[in-house]
PDB file of N, CA and C in Angstrom:
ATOM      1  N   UNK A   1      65.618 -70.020 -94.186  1.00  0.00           N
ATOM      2  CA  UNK A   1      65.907 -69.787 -95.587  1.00  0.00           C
ATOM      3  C   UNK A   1      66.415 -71.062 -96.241  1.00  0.00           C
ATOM      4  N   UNK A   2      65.872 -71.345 -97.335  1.00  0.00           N
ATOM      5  CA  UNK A   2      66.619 -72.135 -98.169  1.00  0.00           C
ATOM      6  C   UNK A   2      67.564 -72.055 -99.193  1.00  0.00           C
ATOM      7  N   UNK A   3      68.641 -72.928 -99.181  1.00  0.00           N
ATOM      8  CA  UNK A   3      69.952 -72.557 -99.883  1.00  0.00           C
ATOM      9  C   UNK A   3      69.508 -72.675-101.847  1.00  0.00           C
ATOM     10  N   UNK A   4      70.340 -72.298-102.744  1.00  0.00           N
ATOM     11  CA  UNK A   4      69.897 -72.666-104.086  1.00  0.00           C
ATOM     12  C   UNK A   4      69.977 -73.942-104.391  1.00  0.00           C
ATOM     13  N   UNK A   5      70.978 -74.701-103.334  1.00  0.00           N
ATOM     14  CA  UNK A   5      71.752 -75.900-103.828  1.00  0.00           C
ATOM     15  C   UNK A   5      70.508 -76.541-103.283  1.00  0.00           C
ATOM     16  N   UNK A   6      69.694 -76.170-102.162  1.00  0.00           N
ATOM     17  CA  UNK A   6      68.576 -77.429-101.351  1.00  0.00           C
ATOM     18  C   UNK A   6      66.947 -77.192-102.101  1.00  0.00           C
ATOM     19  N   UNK A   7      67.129 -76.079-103.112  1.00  0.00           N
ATOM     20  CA  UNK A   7      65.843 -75.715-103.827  1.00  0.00           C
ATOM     21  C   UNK A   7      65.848 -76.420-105.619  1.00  0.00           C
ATOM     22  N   UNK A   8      67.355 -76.558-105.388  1.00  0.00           N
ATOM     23  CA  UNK A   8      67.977 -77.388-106.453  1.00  0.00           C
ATOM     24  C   UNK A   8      67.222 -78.857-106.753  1.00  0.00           C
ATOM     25  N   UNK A   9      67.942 -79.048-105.271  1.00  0.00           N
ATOM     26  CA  UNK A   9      67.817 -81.003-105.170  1.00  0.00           C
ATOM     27  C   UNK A   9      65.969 -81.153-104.644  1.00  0.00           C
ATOM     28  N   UNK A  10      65.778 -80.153-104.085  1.00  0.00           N
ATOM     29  CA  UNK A  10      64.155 -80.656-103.720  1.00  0.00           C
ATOM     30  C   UNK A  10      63.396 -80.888-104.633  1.00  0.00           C
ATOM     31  N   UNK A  11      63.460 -79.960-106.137  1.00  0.00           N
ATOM     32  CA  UNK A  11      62.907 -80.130-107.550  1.00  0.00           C
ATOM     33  C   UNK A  11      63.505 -81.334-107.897  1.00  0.00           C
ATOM     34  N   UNK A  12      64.634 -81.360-108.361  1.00  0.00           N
ATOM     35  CA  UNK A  12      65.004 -83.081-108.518  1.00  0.00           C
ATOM     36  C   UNK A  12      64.882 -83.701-108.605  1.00  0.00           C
ATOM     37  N   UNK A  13      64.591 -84.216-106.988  1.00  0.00           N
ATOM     38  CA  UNK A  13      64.206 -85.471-106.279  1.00  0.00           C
ATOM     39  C   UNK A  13      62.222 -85.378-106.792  1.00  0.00           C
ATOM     40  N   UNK A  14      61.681 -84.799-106.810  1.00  0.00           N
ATOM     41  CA  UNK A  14      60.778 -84.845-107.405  1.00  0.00           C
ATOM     42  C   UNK A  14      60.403 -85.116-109.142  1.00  0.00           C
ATOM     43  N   UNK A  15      60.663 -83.848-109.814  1.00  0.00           N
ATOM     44  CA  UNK A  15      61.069 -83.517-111.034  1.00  0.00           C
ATOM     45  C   UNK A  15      62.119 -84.408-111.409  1.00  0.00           C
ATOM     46  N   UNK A  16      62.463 -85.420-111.690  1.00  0.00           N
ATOM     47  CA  UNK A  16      64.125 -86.004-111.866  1.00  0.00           C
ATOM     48  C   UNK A  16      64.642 -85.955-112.652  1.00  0.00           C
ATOM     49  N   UNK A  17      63.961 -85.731-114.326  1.00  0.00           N
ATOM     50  CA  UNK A  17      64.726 -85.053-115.047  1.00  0.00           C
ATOM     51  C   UNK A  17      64.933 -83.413-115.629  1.00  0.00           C
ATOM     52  N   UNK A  18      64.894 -82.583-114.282  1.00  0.00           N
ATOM     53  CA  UNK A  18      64.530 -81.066-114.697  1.00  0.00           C
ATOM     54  C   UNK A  18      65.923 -80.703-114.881  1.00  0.00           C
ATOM     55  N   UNK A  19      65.883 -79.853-115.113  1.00  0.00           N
ATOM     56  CA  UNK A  19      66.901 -78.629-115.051  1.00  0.00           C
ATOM     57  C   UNK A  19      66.231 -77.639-114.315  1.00  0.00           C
ATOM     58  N   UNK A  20      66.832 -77.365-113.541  1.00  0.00           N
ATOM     59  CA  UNK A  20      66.818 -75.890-112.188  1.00  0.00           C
ATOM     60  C   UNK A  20      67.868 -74.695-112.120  1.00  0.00           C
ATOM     61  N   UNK A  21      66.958 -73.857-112.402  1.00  0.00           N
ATOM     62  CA  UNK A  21      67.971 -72.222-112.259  1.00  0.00           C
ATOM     63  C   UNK A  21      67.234 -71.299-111.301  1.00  0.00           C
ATOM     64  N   UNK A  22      68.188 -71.242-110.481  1.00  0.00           N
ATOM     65  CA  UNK A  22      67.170 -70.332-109.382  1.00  0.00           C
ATOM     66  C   UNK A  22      68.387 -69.048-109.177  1.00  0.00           C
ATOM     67  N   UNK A  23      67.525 -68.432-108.915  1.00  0.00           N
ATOM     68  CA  UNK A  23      68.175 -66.812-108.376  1.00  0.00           C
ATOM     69  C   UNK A  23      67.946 -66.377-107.157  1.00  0.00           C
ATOM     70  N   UNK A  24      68.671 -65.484-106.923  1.00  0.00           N
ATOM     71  CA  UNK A  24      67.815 -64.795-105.566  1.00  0.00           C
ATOM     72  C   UNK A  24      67.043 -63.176-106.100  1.00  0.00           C
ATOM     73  N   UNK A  25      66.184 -63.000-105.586  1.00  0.00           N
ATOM     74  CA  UNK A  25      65.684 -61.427-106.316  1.00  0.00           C
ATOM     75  C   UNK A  25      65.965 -60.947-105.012  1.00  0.00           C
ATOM     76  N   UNK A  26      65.810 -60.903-104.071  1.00  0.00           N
ATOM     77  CA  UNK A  26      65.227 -59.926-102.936  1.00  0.00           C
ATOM     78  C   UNK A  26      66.162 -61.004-102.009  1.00  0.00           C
ATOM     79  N   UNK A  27      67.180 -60.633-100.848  1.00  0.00           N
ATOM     80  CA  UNK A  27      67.434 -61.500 -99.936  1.00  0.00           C
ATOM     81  C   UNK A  27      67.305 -63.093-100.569  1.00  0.00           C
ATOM     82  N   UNK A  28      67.636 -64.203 -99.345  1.00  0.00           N
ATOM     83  CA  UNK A  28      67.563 -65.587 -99.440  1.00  0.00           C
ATOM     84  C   UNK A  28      65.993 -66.235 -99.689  1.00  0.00           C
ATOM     85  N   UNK A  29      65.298 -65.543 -99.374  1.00  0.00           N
ATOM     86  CA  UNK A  29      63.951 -66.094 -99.716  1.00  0.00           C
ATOM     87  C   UNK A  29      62.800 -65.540-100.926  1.00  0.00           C
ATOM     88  N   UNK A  30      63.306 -64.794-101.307  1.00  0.00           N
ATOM     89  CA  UNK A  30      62.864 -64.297-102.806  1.00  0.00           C
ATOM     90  C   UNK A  30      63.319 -65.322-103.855  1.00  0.00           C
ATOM     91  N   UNK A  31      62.783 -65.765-104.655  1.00  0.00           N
ATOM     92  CA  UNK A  31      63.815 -66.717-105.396  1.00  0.00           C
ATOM     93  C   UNK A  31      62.569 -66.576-106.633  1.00  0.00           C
ATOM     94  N   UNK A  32      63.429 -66.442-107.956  1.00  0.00           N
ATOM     95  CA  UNK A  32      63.096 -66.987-109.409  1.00  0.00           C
ATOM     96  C   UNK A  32      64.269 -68.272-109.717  1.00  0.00           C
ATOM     97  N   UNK A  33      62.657 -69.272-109.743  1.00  0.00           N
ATOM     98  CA  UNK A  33      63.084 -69.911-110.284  1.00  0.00           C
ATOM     99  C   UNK A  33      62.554 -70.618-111.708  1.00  0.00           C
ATOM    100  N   UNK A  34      62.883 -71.193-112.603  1.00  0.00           N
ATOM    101  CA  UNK A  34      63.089 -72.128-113.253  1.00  0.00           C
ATOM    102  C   UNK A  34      63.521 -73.379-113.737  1.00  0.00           C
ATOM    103  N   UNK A  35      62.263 -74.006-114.372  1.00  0.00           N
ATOM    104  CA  UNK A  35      62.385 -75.375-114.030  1.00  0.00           C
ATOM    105  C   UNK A  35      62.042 -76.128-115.498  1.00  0.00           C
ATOM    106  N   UNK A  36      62.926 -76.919-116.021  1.00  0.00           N
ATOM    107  CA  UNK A  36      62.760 -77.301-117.783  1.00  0.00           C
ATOM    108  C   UNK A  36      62.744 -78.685-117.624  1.00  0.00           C
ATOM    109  N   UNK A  37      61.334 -79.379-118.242  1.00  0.00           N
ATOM    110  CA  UNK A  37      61.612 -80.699-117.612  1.00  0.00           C
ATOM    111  C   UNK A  37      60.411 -81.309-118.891  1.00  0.00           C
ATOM    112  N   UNK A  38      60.913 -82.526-119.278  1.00  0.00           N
ATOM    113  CA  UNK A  38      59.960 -83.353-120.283  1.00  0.00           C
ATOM    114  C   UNK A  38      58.738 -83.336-119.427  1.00  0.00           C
ATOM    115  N   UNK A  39      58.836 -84.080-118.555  1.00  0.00           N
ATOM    116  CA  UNK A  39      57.545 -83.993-117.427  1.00  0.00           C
ATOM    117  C   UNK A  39      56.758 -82.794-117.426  1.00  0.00           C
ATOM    118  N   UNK A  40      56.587 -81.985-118.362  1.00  0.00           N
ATOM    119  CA  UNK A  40      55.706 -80.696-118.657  1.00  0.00           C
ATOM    120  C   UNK A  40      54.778 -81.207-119.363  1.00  0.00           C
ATOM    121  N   UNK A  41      55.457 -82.040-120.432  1.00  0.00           N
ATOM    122  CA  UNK A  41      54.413 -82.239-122.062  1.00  0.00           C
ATOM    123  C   UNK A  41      53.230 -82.635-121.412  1.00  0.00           C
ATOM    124  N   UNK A  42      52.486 -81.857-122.072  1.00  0.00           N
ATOM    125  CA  UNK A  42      51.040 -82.577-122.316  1.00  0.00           C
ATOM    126  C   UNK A  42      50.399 -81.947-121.100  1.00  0.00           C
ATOM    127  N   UNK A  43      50.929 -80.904-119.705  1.00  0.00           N
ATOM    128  CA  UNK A  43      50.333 -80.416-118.668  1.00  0.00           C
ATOM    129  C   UNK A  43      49.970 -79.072-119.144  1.00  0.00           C
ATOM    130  N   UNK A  44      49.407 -78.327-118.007  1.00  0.00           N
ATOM    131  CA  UNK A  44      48.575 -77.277-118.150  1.00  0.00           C
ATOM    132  C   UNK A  44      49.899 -76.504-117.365  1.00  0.00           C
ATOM    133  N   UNK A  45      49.686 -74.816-117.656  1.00  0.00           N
ATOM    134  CA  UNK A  45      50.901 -74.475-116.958  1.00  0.00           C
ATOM    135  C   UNK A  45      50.663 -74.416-115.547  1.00  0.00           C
ATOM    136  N   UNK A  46      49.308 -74.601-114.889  1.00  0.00           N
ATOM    137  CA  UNK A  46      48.751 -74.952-113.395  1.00  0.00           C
ATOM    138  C   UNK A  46      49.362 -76.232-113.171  1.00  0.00           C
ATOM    139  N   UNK A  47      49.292 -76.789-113.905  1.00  0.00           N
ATOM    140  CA  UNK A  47      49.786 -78.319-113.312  1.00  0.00           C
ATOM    141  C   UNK A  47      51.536 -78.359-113.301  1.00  0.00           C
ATOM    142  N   UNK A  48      51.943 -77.722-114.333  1.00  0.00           N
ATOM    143  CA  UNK A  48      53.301 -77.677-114.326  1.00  0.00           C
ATOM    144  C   UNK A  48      53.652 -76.790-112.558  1.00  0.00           C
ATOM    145  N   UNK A  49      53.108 -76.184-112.494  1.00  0.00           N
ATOM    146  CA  UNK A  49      53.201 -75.007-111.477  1.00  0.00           C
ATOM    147  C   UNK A  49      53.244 -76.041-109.809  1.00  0.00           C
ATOM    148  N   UNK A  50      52.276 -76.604-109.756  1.00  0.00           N
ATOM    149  CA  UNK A  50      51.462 -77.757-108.938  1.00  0.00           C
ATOM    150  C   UNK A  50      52.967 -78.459-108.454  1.00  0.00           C
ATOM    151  N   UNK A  51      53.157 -79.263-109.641  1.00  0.00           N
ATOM    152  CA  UNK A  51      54.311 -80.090-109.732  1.00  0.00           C
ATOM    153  C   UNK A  51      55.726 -79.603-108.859  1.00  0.00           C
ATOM    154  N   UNK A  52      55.660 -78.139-109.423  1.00  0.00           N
ATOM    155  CA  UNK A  52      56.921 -77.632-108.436  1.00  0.00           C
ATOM    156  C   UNK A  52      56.770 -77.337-107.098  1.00  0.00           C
ATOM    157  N   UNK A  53      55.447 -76.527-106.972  1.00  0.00           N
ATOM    158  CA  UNK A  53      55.359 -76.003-105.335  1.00  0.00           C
ATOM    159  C   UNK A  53      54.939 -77.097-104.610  1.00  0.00           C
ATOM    160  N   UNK A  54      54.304 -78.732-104.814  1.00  0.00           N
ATOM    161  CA  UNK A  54      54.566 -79.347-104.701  1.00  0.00           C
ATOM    162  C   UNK A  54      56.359 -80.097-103.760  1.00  0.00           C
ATOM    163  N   UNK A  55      56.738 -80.284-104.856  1.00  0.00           N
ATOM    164  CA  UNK A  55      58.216 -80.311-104.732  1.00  0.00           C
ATOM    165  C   UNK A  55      58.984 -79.577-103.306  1.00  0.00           C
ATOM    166  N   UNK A  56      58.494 -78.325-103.181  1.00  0.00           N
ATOM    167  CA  UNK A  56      58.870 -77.239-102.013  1.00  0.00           C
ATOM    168  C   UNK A  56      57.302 -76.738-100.961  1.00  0.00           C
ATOM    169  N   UNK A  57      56.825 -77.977-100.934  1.00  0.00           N
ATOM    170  CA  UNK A  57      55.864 -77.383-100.261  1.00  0.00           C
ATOM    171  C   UNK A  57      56.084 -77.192 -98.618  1.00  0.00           C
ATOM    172  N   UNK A  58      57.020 -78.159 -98.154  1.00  0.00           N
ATOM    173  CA  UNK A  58      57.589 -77.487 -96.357  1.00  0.00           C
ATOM    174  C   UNK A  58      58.448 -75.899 -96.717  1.00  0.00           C
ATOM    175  N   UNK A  59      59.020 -75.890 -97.530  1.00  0.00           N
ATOM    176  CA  UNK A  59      59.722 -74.644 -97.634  1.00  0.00           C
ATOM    177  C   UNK A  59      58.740 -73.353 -97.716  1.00  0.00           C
ATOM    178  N   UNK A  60      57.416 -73.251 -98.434  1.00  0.00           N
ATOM    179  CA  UNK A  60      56.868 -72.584 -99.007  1.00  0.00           C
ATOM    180  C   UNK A  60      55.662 -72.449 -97.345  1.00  0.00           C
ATOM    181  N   UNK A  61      55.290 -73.487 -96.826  1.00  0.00           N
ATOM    182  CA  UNK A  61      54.627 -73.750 -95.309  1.00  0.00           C
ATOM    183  C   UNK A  61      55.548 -73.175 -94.126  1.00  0.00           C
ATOM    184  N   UNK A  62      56.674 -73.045 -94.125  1.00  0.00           N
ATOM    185  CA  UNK A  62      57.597 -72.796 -93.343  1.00  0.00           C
ATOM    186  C   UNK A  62      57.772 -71.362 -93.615  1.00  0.00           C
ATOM    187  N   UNK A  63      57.939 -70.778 -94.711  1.00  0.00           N
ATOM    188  CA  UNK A  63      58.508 -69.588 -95.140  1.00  0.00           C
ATOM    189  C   UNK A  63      60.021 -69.593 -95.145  1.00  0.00           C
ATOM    190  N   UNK A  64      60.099 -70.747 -95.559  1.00  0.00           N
ATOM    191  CA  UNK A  64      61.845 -70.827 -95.745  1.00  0.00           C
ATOM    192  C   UNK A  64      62.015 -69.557 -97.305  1.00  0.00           C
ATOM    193  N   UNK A  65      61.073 -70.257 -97.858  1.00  0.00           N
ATOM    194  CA  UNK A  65      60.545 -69.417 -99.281  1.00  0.00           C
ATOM    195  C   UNK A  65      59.600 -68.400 -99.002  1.00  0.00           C
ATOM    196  N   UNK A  66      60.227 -67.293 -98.809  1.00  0.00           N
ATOM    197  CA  UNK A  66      58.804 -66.396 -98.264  1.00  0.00           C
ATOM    198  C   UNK A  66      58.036 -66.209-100.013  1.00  0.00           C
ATOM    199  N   UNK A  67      58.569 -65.718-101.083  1.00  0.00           N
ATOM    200  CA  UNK A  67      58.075 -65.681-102.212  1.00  0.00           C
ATOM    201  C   UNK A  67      59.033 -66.534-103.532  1.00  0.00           C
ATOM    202  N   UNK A  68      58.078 -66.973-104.354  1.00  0.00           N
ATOM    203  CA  UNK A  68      58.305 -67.562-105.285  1.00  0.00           C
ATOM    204  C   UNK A  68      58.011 -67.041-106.535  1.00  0.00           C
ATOM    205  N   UNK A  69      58.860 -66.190-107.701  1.00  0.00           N
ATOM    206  CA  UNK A  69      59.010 -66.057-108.888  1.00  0.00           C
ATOM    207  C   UNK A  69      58.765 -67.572-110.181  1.00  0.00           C
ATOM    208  N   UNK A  70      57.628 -68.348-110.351  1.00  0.00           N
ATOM    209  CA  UNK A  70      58.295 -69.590-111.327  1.00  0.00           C
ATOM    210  C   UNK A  70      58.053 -69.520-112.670  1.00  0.00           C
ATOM    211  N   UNK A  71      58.887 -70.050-113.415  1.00  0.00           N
ATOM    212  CA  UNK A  71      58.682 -70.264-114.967  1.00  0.00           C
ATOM    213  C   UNK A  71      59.198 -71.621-115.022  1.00  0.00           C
ATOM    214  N   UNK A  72      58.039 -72.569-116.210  1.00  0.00           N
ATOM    215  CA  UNK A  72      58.376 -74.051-116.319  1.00  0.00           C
ATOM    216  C   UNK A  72      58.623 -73.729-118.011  1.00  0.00           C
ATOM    217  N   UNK A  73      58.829 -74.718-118.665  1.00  0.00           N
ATOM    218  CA  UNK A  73      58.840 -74.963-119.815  1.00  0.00           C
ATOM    219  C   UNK A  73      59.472 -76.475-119.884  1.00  0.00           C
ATOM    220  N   UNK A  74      58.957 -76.613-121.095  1.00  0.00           N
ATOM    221  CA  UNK A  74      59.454 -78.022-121.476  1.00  0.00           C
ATOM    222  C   UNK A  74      60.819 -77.678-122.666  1.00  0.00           C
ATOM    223  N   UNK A  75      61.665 -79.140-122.935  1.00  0.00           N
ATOM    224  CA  UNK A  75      63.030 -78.407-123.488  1.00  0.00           C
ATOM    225  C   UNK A  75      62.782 -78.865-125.016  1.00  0.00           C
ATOM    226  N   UNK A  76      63.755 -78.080-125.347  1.00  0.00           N
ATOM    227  CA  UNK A  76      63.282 -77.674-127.074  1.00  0.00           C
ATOM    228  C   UNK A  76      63.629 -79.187-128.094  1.00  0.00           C
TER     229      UNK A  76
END
């Protein structure tokens, strides 16, 4: 399982200027998250999408993340 704080920094370190809000829905590996980042403008919401699971792709290969809830947006 991955912690919020390590699903946090993995977007981050990728994403570097996001903002990250993650939840748990279901147990430690259910997670909604959200992710608000300039690095949206001008993408498709596939590519925005890309960008994150990207970001968590050993977690998501592993099943640290068994499921993923995401919403991107860019900030107002």
């Amino acid at each position: 399982m991955a912690t919020k704080s390590e699903v946090i920094n993995l977007i981050k370190q990728k994403i570097v200027d996001s903002e990250v809000y993650v939840e748990n829905l279901k147990g430690d590996d259910h997670l909604q998250v959200t992710v608000i980042s300039s690095e949206f403008n001008g993408l498709s919401l596939v590519k925005q999408h890309q960008l994150v699971y990207s970001a968590l792709k050993e977690e998501l290969a592993s099943e640290a993340i068994h499921a993923l809830a995401l919403k991107t947006e860019t900030p107002n």
